[in-house]
Protein backbone atom coordinates (compact mmCIF):
# COMPACT_ATOMS: atom_id res chain seq x y z
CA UNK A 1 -183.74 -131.79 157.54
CA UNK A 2 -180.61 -130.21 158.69
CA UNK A 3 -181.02 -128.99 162.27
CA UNK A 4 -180.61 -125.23 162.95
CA UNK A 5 -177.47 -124.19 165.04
CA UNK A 6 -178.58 -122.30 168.34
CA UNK A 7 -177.64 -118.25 168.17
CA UNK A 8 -174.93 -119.32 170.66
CA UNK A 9 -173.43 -121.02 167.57
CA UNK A 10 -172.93 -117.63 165.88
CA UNK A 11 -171.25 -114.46 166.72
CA UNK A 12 -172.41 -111.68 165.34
CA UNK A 13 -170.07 -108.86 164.25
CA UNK A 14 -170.65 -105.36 165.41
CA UNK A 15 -167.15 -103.77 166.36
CA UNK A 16 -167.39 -102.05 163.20
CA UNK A 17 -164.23 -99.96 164.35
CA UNK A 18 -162.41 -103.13 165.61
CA UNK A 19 -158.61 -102.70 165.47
CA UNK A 20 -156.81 -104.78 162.48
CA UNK A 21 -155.28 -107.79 163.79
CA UNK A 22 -153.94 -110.52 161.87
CA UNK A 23 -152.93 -114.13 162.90
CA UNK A 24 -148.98 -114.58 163.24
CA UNK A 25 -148.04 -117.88 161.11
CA UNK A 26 -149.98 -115.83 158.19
CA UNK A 27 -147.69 -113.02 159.06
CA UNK A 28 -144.33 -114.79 159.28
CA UNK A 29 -144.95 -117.55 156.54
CA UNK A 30 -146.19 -117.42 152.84
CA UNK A 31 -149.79 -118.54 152.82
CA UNK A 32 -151.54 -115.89 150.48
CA UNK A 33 -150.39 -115.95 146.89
CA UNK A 34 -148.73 -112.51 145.42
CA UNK A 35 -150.39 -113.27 141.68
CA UNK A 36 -153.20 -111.27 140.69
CA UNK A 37 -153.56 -113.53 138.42
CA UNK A 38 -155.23 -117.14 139.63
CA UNK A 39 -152.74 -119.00 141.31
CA UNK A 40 -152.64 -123.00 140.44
CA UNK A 41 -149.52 -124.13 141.99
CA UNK A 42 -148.89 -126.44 144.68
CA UNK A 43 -146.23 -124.21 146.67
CA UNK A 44 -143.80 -126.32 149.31
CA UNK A 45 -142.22 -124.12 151.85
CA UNK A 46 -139.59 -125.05 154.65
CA UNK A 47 -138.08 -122.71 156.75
CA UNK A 48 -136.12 -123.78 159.92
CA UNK A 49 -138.68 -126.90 160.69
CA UNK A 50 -141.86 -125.10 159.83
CA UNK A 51 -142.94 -127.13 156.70
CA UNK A 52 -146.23 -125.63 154.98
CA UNK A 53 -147.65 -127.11 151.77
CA UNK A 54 -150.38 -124.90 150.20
CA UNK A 55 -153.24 -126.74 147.61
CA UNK A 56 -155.12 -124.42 145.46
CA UNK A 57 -158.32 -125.31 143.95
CA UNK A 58 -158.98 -124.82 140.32
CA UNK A 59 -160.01 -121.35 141.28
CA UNK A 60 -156.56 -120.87 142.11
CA UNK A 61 -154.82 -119.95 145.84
CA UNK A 62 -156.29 -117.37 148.17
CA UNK A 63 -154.13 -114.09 147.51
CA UNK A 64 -153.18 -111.88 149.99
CA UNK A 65 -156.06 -109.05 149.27
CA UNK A 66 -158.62 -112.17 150.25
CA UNK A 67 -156.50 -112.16 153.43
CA UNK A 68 -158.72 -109.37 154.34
CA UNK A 69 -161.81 -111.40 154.82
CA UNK A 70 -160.16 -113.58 157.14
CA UNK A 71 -158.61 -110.28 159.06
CA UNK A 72 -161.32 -108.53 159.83
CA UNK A 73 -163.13 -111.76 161.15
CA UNK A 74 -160.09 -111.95 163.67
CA UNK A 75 -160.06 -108.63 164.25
CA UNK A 76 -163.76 -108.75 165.23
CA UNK A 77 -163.12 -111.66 167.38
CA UNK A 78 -160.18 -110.32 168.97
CA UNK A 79 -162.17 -107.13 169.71
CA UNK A 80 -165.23 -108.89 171.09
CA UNK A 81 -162.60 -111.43 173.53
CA UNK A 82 -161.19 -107.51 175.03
CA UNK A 83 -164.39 -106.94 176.12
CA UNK A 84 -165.49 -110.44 177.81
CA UNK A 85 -167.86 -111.48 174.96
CA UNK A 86 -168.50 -115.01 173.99
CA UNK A 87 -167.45 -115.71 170.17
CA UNK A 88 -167.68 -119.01 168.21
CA UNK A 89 -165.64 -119.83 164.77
CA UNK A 90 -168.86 -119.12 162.71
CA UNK A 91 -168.85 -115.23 162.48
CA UNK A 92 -172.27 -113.24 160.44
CA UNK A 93 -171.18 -110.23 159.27
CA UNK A 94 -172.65 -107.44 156.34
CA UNK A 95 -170.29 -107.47 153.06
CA UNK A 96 -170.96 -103.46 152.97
CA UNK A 97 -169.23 -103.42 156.36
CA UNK A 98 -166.30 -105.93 155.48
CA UNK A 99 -165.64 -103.84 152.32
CA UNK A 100 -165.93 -100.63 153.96
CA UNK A 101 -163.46 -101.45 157.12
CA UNK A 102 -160.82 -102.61 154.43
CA UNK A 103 -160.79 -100.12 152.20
CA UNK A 104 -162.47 -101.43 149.04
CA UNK A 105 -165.21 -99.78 147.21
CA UNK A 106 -169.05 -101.30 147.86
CA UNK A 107 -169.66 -101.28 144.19
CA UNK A 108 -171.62 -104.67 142.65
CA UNK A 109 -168.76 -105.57 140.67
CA UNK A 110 -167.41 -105.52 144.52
CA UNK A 111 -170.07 -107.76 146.03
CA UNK A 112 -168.84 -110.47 143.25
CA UNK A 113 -165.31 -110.46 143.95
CA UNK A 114 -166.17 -110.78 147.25
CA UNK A 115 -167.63 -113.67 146.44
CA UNK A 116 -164.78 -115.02 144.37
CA UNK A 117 -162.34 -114.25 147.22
CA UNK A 118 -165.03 -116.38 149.64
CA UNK A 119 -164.19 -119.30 147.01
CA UNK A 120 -161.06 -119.01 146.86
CA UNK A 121 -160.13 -118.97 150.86
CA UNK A 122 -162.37 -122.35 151.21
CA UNK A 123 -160.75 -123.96 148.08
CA UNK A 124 -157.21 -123.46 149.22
CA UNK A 125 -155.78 -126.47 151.14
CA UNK A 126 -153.37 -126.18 154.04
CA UNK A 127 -151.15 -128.94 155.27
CA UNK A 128 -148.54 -128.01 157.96
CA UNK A 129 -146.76 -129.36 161.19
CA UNK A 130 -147.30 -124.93 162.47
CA UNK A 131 -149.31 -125.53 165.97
CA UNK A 132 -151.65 -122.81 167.56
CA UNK A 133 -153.40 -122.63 170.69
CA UNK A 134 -152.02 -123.62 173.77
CA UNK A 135 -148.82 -125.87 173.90
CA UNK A 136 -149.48 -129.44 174.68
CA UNK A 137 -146.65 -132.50 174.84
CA UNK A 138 -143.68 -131.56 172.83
CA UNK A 139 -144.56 -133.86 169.89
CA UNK A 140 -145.28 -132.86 166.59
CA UNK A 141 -148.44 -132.63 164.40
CA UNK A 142 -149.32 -132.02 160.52
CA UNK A 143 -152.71 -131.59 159.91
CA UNK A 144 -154.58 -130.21 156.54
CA UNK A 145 -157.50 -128.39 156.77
CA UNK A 146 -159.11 -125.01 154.24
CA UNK A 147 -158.56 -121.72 155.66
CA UNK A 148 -162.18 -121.15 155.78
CA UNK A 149 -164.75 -124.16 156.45
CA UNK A 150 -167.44 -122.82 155.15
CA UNK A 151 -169.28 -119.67 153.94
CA UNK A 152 -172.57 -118.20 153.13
CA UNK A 153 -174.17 -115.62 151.70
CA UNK A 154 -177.54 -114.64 152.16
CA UNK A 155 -179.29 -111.89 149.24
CA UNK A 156 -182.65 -110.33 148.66
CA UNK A 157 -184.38 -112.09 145.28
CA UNK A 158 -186.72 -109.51 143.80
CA UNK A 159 -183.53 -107.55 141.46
CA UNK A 160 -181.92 -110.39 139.65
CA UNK A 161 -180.19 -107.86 137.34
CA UNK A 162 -175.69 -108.71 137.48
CA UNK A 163 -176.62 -112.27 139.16
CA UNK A 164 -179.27 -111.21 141.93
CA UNK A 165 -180.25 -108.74 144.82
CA UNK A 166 -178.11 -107.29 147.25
CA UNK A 167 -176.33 -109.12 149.49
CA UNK A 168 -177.82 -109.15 153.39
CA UNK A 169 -175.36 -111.14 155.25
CA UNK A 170 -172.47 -113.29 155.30
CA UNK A 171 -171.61 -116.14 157.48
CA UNK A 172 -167.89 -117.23 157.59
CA UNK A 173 -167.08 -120.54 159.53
CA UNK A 174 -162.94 -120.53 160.51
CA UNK A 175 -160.98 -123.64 160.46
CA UNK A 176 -160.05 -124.92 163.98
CA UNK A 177 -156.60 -123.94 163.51
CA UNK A 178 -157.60 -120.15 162.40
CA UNK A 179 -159.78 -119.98 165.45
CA UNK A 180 -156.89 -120.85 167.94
CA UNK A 181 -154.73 -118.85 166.92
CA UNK A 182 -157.59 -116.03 167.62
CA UNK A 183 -157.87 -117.57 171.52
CA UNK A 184 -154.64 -118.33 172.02
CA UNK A 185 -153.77 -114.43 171.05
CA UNK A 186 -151.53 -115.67 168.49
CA UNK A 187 -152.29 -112.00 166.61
CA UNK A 188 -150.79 -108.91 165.81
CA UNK A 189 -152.21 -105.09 165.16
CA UNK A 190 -151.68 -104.20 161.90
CA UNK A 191 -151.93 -100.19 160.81
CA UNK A 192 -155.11 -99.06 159.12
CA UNK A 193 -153.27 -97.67 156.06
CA UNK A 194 -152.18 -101.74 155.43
CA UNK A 195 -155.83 -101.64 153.07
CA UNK A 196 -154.02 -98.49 151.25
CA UNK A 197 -151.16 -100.56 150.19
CA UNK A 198 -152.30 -101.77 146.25
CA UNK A 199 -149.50 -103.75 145.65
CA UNK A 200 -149.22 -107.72 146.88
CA UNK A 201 -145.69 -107.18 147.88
CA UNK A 202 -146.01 -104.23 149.65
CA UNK A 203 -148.78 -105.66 151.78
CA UNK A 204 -146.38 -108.83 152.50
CA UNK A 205 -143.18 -106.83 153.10
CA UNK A 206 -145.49 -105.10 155.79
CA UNK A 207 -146.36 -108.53 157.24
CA UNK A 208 -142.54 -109.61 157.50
CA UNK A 209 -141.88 -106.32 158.86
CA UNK A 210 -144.69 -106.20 161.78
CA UNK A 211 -143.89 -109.76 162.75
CA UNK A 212 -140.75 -109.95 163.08
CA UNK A 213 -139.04 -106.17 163.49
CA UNK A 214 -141.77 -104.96 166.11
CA UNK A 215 -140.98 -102.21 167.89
CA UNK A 216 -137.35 -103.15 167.72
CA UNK A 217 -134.71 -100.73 166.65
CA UNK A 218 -133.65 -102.87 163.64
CA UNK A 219 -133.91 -105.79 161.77
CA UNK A 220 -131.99 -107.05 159.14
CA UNK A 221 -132.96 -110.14 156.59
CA UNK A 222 -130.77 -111.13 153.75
CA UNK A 223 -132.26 -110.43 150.47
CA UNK A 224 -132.57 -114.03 149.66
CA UNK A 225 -134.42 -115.14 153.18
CA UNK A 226 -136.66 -112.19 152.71
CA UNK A 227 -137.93 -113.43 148.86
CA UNK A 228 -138.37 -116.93 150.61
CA UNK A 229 -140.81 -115.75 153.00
CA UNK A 230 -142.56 -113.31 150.88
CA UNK A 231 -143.76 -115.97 148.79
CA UNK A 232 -142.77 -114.34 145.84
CA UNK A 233 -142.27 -116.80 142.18
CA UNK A 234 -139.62 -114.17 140.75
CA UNK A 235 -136.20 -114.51 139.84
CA UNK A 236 -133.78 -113.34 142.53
CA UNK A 237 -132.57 -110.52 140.40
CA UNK A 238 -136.61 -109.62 139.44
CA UNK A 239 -137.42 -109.60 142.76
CA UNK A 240 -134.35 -107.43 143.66
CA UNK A 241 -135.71 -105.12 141.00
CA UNK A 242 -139.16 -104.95 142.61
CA UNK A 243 -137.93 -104.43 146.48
CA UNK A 244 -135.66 -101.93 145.38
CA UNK A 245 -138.62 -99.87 143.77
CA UNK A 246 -140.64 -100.20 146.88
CA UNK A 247 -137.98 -98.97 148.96
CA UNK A 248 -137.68 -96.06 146.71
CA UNK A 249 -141.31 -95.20 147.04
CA UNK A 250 -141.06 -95.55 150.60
CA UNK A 251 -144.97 -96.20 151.02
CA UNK A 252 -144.69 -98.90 153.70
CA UNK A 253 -146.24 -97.56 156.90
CA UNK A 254 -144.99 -97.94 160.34
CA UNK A 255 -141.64 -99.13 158.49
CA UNK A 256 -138.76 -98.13 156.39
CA UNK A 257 -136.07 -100.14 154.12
CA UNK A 258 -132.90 -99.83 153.54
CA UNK A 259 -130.75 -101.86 151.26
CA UNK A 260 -127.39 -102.78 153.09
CA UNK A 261 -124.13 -104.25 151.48
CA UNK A 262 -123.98 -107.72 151.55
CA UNK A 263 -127.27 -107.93 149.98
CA UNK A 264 -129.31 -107.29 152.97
CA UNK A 265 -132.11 -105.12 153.53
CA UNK A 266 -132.49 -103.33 157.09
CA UNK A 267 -135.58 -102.68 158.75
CA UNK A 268 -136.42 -99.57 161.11
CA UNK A 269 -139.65 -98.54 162.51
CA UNK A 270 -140.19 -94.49 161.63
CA UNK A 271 -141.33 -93.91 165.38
CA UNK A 272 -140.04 -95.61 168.71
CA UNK A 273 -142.36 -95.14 171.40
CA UNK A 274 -139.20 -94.99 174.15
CA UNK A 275 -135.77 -94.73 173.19
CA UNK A 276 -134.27 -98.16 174.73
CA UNK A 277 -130.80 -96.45 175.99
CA UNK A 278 -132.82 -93.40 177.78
CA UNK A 279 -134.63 -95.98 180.27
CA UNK A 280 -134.89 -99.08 182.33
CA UNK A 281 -132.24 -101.92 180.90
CA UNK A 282 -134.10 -105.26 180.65
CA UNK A 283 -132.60 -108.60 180.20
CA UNK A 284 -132.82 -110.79 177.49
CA UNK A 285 -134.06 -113.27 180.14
CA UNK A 286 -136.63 -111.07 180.78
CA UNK A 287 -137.89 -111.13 177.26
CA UNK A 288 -138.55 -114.44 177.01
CA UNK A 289 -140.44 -114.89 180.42
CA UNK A 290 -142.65 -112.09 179.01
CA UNK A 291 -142.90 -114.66 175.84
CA UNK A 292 -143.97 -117.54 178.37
CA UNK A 293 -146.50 -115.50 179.97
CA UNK A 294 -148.35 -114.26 177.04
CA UNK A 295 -147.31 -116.33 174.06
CA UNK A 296 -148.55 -115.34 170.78
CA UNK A 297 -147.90 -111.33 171.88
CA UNK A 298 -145.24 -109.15 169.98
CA UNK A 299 -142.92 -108.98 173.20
CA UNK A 300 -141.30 -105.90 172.10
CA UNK A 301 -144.47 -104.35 171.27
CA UNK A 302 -145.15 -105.09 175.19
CA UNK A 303 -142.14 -104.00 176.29
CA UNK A 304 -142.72 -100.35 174.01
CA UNK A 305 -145.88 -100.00 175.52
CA UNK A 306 -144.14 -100.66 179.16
CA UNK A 307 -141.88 -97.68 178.77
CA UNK A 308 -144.20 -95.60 177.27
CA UNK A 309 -146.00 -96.03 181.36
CA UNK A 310 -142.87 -95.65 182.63
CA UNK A 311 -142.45 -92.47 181.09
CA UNK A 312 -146.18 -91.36 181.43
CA UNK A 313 -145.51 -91.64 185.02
CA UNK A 314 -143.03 -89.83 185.52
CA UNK A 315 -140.30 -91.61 185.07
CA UNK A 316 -139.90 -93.55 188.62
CA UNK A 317 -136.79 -95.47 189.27
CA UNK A 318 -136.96 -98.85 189.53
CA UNK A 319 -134.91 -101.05 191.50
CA UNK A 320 -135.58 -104.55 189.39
CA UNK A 321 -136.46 -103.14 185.69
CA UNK A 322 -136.91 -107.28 184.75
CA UNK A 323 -139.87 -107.55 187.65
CA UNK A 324 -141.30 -104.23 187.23
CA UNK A 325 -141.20 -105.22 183.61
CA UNK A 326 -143.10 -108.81 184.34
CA UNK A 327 -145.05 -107.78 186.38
CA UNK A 328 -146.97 -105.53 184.16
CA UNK A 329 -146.71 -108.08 181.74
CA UNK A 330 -148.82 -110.37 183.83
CA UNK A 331 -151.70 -107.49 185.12
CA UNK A 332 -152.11 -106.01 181.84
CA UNK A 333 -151.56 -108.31 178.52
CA UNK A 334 -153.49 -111.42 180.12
CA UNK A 335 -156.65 -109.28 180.58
């Protein structure tokens, strides 16, 4: 007989209103597939030494709407490490809650895609040389592993009308290298109106957008780079097509596009929290010891938050910006 894991081998979610986080190499890289359609093929990504090679099973490759699953596990994490509780990579959570906190209906034909989407995140294979958790020796290390481990659903017997009962619980075991990420910080806050998006490359635009524009003023990407990291199987021109359409429907939130000459596409956040030339001048030196101390954070995200003090408080002038800067860095984001 299998022995039973101890409840100290669980965590139980209950942050129902948890804030959406999602992992950063998911974010900056193309795990999720953009098909609706199941995804066989073996895709082989490089970009500036990160190497990724993604397996599907015959069920085909996790797409980004399954993503979700695997969000609001870190975001339940995430919201339970805030508030000094202990966690564990096996997570026991209700489906109606998962469906309800990301925007999908609770319908029985939703229960089974659920289901499929549980099958698909533990049949896709991952091998890549991307690290998370803390930094060890500088040497380098490809592992494989399935973005889930393992997953279980538990269901009442008695209506076995559609395929059975209602479903009770669900138990989702992370891989090792999911659950680092999640103690190492290695996240990001995503808006709530991300589950609104119905499109697959509106929801990875987003992604590119959050991870690597931030609360910057700009940031521009080549048209070519930016269908590399989406993922996306089009033709150049097709895809051209398709971000030109999204940019006319202007849906993303947080974000907006512009197309650029030179075949570039510029990205702006609608709202900055503190106009940069209004207030304290930091260094770019300064950005990256705030990287050092809390790596995995969105360092401008830190730094908009910073001001945002600054001017809550009237304003004070500072004689170092940098330390004032770090040194908030260190009392508040290591909490």
């Amino acid at each position: 007989m299998t022995p039973q894991p101890t409840t100290r081998d669980f965590f139980v979610c209950d942050f129902f209103a948890a804030v959406p986080k999602h992992d950063l190499a998911s974010m900056e890289h193309p795990i999720f597939s953009l098909s609706t359609r199941p995804d066989r093929r073996i895709l082989s990504y490089e970009h500036r030494g990160t190497e990724i090679t993604i397996t599907p099973s015959v069920k085909g490759r996790a797409t980004i709407f399954d993503a979700d699953i695997l969000i609001f596990c870190i975001s339940q994490l995430m919201a339970a490490i805030n508030v000094g509780r202990a966690t564990s990579r096996t997570l026991t959570l209700t489906a109606h809650d998962l469906l309800l906190a990301t925007g999908r209906e609770t319908s029985g034909d939703a229960y089974r895609r659920l289901k499929d989407a549980f099958e698909r995140l533990a049949g896709t294979r991952i091998t890549t040389n991307i690290a998370t958790g803390p930094k060890a020796d500088p040497v380098e290390v490809t592992s494989g592993f399935g973005l889930i481990e393992a997953w279980e659903i538990v269901r009442k017997t008695r209506d076995t009308k559609r395929g059975g009962g209602r479903m009770i619980s669900v138990s989702v075991t992370l891989s090792d290298w999911l659950y680092n990420a999640v103690l190492s910080k290695s996240v990001l806050t995503l808006s709530r109106e991300y589950f609104s998006l119905r499109k697959p490359l509106e929801r990875r635009l987003y992604e590119i957008a959050r991870k690597h524009c931030g609360a910057q003023p700009a940031w521009q990407v080549s048209v070519a780079v930016l269908a590399k990291k989406s993922g996306s199987n089009s033709p150049i021109r097709v895809f051209r097509a398709m971000l030109r359409e999204i940019i006319k429907s202007d849906r993303l939130p947080d974000y907006e596009l512009v197309e650029e000459p030179g075949d570039l596409i510029r990205i702006t956040p609608r709202a900055v929290v503190e106009d940069i030339g209004t207030g304290p001048v930091l260094s770019p030196d300064a950005l990256e010891q705030a990287r050092a101390i809390a790596p995995g954070w969105d360092v401008y995200a830190l730094e908009a938050n910073w001001r945002g003090v600054w001017a809550a408080t009237g304003r004070p002038r500072l004689r170092s910006p940098d330390k004032a800067f770090l040194g908030w860095v260190k009392k508040h984001a290591l909490k």
